[in-house]
Protein backbone atom coordinates (compact mmCIF):
# COMPACT_ATOMS: atom_id res chain seq x y z
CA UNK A 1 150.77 124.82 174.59
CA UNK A 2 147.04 125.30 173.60
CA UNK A 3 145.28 128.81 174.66
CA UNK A 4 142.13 129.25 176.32
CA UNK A 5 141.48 132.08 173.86
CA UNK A 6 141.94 131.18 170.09
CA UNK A 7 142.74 134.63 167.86
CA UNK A 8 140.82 135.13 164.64
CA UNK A 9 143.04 134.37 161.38
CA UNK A 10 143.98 137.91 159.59
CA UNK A 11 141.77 139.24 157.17
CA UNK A 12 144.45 141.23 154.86
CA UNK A 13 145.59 139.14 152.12
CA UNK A 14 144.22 137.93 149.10
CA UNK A 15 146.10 134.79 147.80
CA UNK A 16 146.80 131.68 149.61
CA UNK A 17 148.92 128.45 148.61
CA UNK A 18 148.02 125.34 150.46
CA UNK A 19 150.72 122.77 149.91
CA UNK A 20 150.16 119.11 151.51
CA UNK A 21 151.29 115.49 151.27
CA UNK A 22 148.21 113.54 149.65
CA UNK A 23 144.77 114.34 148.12
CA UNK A 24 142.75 114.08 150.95
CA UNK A 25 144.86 116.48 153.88
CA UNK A 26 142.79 119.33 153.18
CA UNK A 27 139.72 117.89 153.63
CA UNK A 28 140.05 116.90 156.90
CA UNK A 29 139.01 120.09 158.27
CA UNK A 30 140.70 123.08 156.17
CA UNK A 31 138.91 123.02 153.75
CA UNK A 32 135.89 124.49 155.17
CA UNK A 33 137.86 127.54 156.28
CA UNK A 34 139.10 127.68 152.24
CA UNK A 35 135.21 127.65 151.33
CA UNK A 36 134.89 130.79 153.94
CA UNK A 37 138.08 132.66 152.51
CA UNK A 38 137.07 132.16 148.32
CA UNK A 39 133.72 133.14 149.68
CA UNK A 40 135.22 136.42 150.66
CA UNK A 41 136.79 136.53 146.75
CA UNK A 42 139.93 135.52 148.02
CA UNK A 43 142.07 133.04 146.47
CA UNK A 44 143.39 129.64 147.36
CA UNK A 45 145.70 127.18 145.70
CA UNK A 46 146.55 123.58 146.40
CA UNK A 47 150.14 121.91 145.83
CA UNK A 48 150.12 118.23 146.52
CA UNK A 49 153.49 116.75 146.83
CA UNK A 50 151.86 112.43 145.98
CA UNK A 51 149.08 111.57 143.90
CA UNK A 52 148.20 109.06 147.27
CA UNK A 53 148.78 106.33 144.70
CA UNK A 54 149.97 103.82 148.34
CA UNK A 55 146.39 105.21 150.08
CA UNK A 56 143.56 102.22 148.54
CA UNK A 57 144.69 98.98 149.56
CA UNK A 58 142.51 97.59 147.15
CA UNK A 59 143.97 99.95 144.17
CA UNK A 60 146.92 98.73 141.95
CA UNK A 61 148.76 102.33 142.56
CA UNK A 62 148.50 103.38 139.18
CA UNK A 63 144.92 103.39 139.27
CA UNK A 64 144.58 104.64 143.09
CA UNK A 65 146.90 107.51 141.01
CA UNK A 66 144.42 108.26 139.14
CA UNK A 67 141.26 108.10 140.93
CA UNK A 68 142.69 110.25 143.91
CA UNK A 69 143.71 113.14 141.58
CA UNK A 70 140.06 112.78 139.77
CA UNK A 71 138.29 113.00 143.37
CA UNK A 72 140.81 115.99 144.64
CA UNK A 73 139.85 118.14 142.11
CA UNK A 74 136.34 117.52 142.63
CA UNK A 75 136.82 117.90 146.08
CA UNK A 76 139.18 121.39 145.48
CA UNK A 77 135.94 122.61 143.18
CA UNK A 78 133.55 122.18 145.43
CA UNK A 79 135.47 125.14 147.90
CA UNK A 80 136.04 127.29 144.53
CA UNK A 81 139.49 126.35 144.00
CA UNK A 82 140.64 125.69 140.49
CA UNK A 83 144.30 125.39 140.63
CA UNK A 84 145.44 121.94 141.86
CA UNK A 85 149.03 120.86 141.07
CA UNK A 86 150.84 117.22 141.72
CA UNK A 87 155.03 117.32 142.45
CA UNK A 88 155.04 113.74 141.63
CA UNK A 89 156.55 112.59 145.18
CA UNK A 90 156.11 109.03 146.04
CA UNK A 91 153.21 108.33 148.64
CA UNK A 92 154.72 106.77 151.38
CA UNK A 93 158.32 107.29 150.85
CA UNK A 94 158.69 111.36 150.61
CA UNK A 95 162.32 112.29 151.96
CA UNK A 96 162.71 115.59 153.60
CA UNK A 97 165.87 117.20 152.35
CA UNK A 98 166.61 119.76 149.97
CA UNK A 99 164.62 118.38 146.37
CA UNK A 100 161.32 118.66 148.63
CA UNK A 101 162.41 121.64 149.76
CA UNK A 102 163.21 123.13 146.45
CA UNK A 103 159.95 121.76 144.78
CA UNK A 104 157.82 123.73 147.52
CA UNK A 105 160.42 126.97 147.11
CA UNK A 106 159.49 126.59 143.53
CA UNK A 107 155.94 126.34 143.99
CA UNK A 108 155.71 129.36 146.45
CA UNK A 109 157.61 131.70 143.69
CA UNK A 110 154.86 130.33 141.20
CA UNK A 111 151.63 131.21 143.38
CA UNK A 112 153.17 134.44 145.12
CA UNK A 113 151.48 133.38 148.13
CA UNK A 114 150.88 135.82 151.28
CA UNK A 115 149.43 133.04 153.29
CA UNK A 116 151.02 129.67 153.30
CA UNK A 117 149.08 126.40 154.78
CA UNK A 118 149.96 123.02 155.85
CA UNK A 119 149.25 120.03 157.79
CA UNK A 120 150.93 119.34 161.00
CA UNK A 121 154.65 118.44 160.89
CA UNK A 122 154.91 117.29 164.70
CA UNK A 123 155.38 113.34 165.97
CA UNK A 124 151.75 112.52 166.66
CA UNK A 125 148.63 114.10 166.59
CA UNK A 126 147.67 115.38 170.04
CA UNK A 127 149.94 113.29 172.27
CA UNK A 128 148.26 110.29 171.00
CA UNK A 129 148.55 108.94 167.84
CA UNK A 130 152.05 108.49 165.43
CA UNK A 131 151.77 111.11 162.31
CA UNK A 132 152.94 109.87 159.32
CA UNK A 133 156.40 110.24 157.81
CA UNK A 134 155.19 111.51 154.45
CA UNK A 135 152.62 114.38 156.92
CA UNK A 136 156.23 115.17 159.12
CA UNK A 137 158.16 115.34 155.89
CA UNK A 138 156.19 117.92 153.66
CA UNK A 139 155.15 120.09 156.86
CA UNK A 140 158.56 121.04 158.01
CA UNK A 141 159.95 121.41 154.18
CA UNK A 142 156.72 124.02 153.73
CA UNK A 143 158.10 125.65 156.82
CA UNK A 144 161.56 125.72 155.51
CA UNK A 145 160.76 126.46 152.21
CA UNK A 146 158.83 129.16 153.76
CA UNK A 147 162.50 130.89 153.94
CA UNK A 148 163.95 129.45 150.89
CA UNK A 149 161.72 131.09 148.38
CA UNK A 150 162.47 134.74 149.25
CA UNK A 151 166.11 133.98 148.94
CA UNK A 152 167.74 134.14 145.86
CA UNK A 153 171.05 132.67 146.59
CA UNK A 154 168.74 129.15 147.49
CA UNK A 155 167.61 127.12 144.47
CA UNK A 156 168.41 130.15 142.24
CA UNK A 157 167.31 127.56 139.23
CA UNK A 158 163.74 127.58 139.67
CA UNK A 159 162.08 128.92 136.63
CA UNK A 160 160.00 131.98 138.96
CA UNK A 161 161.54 134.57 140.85
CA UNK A 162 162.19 135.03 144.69
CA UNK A 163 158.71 135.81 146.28
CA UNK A 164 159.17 138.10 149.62
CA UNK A 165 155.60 138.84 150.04
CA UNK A 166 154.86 135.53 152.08
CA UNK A 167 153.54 137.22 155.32
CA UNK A 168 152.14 133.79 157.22
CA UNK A 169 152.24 130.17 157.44
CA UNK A 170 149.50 128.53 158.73
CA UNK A 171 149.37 124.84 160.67
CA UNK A 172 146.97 122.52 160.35
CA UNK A 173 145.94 119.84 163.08
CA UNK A 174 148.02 120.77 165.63
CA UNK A 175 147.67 120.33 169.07
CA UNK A 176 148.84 123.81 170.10
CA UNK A 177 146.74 126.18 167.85
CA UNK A 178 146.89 130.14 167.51
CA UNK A 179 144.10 131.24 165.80
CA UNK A 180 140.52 130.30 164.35
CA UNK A 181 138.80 130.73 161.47
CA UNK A 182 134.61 130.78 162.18
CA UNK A 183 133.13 128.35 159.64
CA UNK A 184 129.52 128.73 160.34
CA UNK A 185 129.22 128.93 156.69
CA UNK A 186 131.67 126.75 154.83
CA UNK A 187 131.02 124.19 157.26
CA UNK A 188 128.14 122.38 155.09
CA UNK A 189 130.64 122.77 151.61
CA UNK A 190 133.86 121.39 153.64
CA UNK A 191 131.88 118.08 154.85
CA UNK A 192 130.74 117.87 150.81
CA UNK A 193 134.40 118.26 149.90
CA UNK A 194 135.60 115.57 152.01
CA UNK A 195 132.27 113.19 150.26
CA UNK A 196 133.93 113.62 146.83
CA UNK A 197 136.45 111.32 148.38
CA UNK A 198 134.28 108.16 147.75
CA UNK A 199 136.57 105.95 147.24
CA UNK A 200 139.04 106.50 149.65
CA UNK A 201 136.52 106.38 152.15
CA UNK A 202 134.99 103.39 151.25
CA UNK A 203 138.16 101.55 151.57
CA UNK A 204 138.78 103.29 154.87
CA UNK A 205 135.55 102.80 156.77
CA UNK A 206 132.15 100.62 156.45
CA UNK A 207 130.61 103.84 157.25
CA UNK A 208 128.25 105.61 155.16
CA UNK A 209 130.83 108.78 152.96
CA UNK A 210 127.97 111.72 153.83
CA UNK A 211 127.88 110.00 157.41
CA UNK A 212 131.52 109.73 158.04
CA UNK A 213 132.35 113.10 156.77
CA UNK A 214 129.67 114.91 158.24
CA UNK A 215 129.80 113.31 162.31
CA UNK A 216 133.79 113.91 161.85
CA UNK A 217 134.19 117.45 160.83
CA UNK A 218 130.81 118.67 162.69
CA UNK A 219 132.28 117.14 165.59
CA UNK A 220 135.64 118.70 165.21
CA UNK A 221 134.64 121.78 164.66
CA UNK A 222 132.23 122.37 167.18
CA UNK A 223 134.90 121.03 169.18
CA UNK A 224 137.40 123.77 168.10
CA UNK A 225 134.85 125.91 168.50
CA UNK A 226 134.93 126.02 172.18
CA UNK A 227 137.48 128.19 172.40
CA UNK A 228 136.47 130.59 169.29
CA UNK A 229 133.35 132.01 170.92
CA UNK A 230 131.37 128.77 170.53
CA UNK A 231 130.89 129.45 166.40
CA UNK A 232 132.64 126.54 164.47
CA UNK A 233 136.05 126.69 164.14
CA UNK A 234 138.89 125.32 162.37
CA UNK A 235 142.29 125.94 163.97
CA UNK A 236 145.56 127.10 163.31
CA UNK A 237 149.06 127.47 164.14
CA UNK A 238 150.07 131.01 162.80
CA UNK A 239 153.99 131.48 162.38
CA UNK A 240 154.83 135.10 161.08
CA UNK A 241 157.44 135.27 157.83
């Protein structure tokens, strides 16, 4: 179900955790609304569960390895985050089941999160096209783990404490959004994030990067937008913790 009527995303926290499947997710859109929230001197952390070493077909995975961690922490700078970790899951192959789900719990009792964000764990992307296995995978372990790392009878080995201060997790690129988040000015700093990319891009498209990025996420979220008061918009599902 979509609403006619988006909400705005709540203002009262201070420290997010973003946790995704491959350098790259974010850009597609949140991170503009992370440029709007560090703006506001909150702060935002990424957890990426692959390296996207299986995302350049023309890249011996080692080296794709390498030169998608390089461009996501350009890419995480250019929105003023700092702290970018890897889990070391295999790109293409991720199995949900209880080691994701630990190595999320884990990272959540790190950060101390009160928001949590993701990428959409649903069969396709808006009725249309298949989502990936690695996309399904990580979003509904984030969700579960969501629960897991307040409890201290699950993965009691982790090396941080139960956190119970998680108060949100927020979707990603779902079809059936909740709230907005008006990106009127991280727009500009989202489409650069998404550029530092290069190389992914290049082997994705014959498109110019600045081209690509820009007629994509200006088009999205003007798009969005239409149901946030007109401003640019990037969309979420909200689920309360």
């Amino acid at each position: 179900m979509t609403t006619d009527r988006l909400e705005p995303m709540p203002g009262d926290w201070q420290r997010a955790l973003a946790i995704v499947a491959h350098p790259d997710d974010l850009e597609y859109g949140c991170a503009a609304a992370i440029a709007t929230w560090t703006d506001a001197g909150r702060e935002v952390a990424y957890v990426i569960a692959t390296r996207g070493e299986a995302g350049i077909d023309t890249l011996e995975p080692a080296e794709s390895a390498r030169v998608r961690e390089r461009e996501e922490r350009a890419s995480a700078a250019v929105v003023g985050v700092t702290s970018v970790e890897f889990l070391g899951h295999r790109d293409g192959v991720i199995e949900y089941g209880t080691a994701l789900r630990r190595d999320i719990a884990a990272a959540i009792r790190r950060h101390r999160p009160e928001l949590l964000i993701t990428l959409n764990p649903d069969d396709t992307w808006g009725g249309t096209y298949w989502n990936t296995p690695d996309h399904r995978a990580v979003g509904r372990a984030v969700l579960d783990a969501a629960g897991d790392a307040g409890n201290r009878w699950i993965f009691p080995d982790t090396d941080a404490e139960p956190w119970k201060g998680l108060r949100w997790v927020a979707v990603a690129g779902t079809d059936s959004p909740t709230h907005a988040v008006d990106v009127t000015d991280g727009l500009e700093r989202g489409v650069r994030s998404l550029m530092e990319h290069r190389a992914y891009i290049e082997a994705l498209t014959a498109e110019e990067p600045e081209t690509y990025a820009r007629d994509l996420l200006e088009g999205y979220a003007r798009e969005e937008g239409k149901r946030f008061g007109g401003r640019p918009a990037i969309t979420f599902r909200l689920f309360p913790c």
